[in-house]
C-alpha atoms as a PDB file:
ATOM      1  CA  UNK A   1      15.251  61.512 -80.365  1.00  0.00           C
ATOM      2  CA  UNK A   2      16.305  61.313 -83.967  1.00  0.00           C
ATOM      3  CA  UNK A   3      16.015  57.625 -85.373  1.00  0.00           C
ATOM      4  CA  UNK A   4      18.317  56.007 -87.877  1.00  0.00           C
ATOM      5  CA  UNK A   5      15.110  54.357 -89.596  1.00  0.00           C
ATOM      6  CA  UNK A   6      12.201  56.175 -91.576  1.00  0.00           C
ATOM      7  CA  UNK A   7       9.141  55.956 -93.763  1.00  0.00           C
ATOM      8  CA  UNK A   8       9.722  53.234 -96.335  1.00  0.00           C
ATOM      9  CA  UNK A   9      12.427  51.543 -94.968  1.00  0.00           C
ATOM     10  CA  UNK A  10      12.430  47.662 -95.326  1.00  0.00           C
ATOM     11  CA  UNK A  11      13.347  46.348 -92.158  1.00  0.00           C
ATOM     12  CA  UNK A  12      13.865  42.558 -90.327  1.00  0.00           C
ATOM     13  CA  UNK A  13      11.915  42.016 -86.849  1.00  0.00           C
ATOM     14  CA  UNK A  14      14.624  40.684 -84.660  1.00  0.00           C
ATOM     15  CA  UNK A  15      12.748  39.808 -81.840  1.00  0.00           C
ATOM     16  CA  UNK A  16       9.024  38.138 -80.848  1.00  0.00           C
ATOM     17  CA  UNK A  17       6.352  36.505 -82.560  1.00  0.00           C
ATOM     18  CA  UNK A  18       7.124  37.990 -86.073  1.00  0.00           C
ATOM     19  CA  UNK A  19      11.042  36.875 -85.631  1.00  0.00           C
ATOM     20  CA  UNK A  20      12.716  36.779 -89.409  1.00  0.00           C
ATOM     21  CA  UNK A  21      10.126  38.233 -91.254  1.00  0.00           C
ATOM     22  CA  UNK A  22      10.552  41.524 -93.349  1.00  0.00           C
ATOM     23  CA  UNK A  23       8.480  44.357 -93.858  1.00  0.00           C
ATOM     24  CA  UNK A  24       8.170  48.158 -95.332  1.00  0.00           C
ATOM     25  CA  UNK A  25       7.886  50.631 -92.893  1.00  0.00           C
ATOM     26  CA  UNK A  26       4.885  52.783 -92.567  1.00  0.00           C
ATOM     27  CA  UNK A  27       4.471  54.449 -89.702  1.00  0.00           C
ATOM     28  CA  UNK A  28       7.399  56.202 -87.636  1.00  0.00           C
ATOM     29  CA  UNK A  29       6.816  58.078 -83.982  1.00  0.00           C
ATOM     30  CA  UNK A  30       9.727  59.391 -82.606  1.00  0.00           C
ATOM     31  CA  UNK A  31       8.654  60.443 -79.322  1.00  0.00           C
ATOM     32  CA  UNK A  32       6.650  56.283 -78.524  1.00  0.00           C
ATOM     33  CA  UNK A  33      10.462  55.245 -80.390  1.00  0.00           C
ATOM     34  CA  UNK A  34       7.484  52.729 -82.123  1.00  0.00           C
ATOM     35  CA  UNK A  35       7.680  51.432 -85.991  1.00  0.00           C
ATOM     36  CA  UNK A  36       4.533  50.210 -88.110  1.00  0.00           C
ATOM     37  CA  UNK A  37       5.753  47.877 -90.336  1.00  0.00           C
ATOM     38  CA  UNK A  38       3.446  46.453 -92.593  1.00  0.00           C
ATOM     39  CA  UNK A  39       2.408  42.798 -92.047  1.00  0.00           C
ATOM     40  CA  UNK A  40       3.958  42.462 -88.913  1.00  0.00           C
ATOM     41  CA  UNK A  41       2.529  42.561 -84.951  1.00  0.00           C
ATOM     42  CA  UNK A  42      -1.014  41.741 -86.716  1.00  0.00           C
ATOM     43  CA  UNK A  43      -3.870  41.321 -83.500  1.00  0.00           C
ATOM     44  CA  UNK A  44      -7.579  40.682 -84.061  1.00  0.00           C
ATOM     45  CA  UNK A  45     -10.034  43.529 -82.694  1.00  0.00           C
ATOM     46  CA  UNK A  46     -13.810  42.547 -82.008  1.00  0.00           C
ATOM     47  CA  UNK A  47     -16.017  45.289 -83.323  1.00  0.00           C
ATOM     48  CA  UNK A  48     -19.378  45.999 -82.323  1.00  0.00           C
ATOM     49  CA  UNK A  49     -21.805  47.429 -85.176  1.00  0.00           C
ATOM     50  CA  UNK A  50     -22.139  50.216 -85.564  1.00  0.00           C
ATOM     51  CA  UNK A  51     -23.304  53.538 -88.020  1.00  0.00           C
ATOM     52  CA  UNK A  52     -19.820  53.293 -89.657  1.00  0.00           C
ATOM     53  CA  UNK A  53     -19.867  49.452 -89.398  1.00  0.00           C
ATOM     54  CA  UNK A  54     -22.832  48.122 -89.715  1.00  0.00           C
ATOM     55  CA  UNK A  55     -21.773  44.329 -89.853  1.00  0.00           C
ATOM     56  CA  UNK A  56     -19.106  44.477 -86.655  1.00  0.00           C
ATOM     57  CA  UNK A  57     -16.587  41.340 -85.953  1.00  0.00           C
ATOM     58  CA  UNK A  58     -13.312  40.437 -86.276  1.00  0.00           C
ATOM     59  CA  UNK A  59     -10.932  43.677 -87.614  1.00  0.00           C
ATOM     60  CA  UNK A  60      -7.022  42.237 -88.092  1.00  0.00           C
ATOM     61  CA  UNK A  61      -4.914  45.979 -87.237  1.00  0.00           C
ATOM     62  CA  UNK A  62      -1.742  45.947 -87.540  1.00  0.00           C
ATOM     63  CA  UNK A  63       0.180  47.285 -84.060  1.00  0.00           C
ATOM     64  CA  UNK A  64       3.414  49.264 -83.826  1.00  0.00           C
ATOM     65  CA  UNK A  65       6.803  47.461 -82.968  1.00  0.00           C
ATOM     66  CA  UNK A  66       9.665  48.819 -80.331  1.00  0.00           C
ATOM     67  CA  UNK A  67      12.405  50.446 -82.494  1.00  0.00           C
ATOM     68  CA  UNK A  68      14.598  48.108 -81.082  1.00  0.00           C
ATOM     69  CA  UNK A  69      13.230  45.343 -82.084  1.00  0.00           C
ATOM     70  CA  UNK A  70      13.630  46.205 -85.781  1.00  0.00           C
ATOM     71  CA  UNK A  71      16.974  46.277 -87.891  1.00  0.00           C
ATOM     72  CA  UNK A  72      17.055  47.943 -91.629  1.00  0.00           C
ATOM     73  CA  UNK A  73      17.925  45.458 -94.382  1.00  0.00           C
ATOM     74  CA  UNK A  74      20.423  46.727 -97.230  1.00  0.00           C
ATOM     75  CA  UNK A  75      20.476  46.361-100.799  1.00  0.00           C
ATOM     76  CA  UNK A  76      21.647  42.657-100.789  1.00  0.00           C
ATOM     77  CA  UNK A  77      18.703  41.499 -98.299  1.00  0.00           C
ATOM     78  CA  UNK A  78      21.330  41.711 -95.333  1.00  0.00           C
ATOM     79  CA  UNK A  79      20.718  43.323 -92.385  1.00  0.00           C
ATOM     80  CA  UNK A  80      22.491  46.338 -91.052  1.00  0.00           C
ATOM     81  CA  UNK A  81      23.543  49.081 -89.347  1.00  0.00           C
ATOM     82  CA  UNK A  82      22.467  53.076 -90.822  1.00  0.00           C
ATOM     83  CA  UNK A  83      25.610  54.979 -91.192  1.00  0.00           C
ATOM     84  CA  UNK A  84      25.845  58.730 -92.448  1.00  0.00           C
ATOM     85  CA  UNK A  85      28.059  60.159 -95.572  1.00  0.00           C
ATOM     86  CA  UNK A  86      28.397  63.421 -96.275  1.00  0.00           C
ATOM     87  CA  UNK A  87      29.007  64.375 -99.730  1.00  0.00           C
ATOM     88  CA  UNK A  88      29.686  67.429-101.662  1.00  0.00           C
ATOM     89  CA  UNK A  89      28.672  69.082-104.821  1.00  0.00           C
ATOM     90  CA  UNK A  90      29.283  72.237-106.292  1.00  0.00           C
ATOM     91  CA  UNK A  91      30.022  73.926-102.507  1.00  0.00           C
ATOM     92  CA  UNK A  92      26.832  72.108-101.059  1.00  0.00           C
ATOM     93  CA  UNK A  93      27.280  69.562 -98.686  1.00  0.00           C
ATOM     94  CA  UNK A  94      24.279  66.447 -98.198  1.00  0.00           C
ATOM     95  CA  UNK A  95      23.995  63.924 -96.251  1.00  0.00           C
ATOM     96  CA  UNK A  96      23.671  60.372 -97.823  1.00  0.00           C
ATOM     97  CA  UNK A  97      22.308  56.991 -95.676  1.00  0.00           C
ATOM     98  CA  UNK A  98      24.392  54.212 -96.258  1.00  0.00           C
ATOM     99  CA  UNK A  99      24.737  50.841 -95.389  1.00  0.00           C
ATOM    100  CA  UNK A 100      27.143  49.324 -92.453  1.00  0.00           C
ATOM    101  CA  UNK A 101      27.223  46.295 -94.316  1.00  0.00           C
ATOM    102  CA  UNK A 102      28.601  47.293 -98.371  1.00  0.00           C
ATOM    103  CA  UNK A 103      28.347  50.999 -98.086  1.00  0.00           C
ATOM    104  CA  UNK A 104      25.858  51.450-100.523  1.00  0.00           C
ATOM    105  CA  UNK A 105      22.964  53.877-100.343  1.00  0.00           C
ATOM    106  CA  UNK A 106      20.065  53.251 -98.535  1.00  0.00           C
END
């Protein structure tokens, strides 16, 4: 399944723990239909020690999000809805992202 957000994006979490907050997208699977935002979703992992850490304790990971639980934010700081414009130049034809919202690119 093709999703309307990608790498980079700054989205709002609409939903849970993290409700209203914004973050940049880092992370993207397709197939899960999961988002890593950064910031977001944080949980603490106990570590043991280790050869790779020696110390162990308390790691704070950041966990991926449901893609529907996420909504891009425009230009303005709105959120929106992805659409698609196609444009052409010189007999090539490209897709552009735009915003639902004021139609500007994403």
């Amino acid at each position: 399944m093709k999703l309307k957000i990608k790498k980079g994006d700054t989205v709002l979490i609409r939903t849970g723990d993290d409700v209203g907050k914004t973050g940049r997208v880092l992370e993207v699977d397709s197939v899960k239909l999961r988002v890593l935002v950064e910031g977001i979703n944080i949980h603490k992992k106990h570590t043991r020690p280790s050869a790779a850490n020696q110390q162990g304790g308390i790691i704070s990971k950041e966990l991926p999000v449901h893609y529907s639980n996420v909504q891009l934010v425009d230009s303005d700081g709105k959120p929106t809805r992805a659409g698609v414009k196609k444009e052409e130049k010189g007999g090539v034809t490209t897709s552009l992202r735009i915003a639902r919202t004021n139609g500007k690119e994403i």
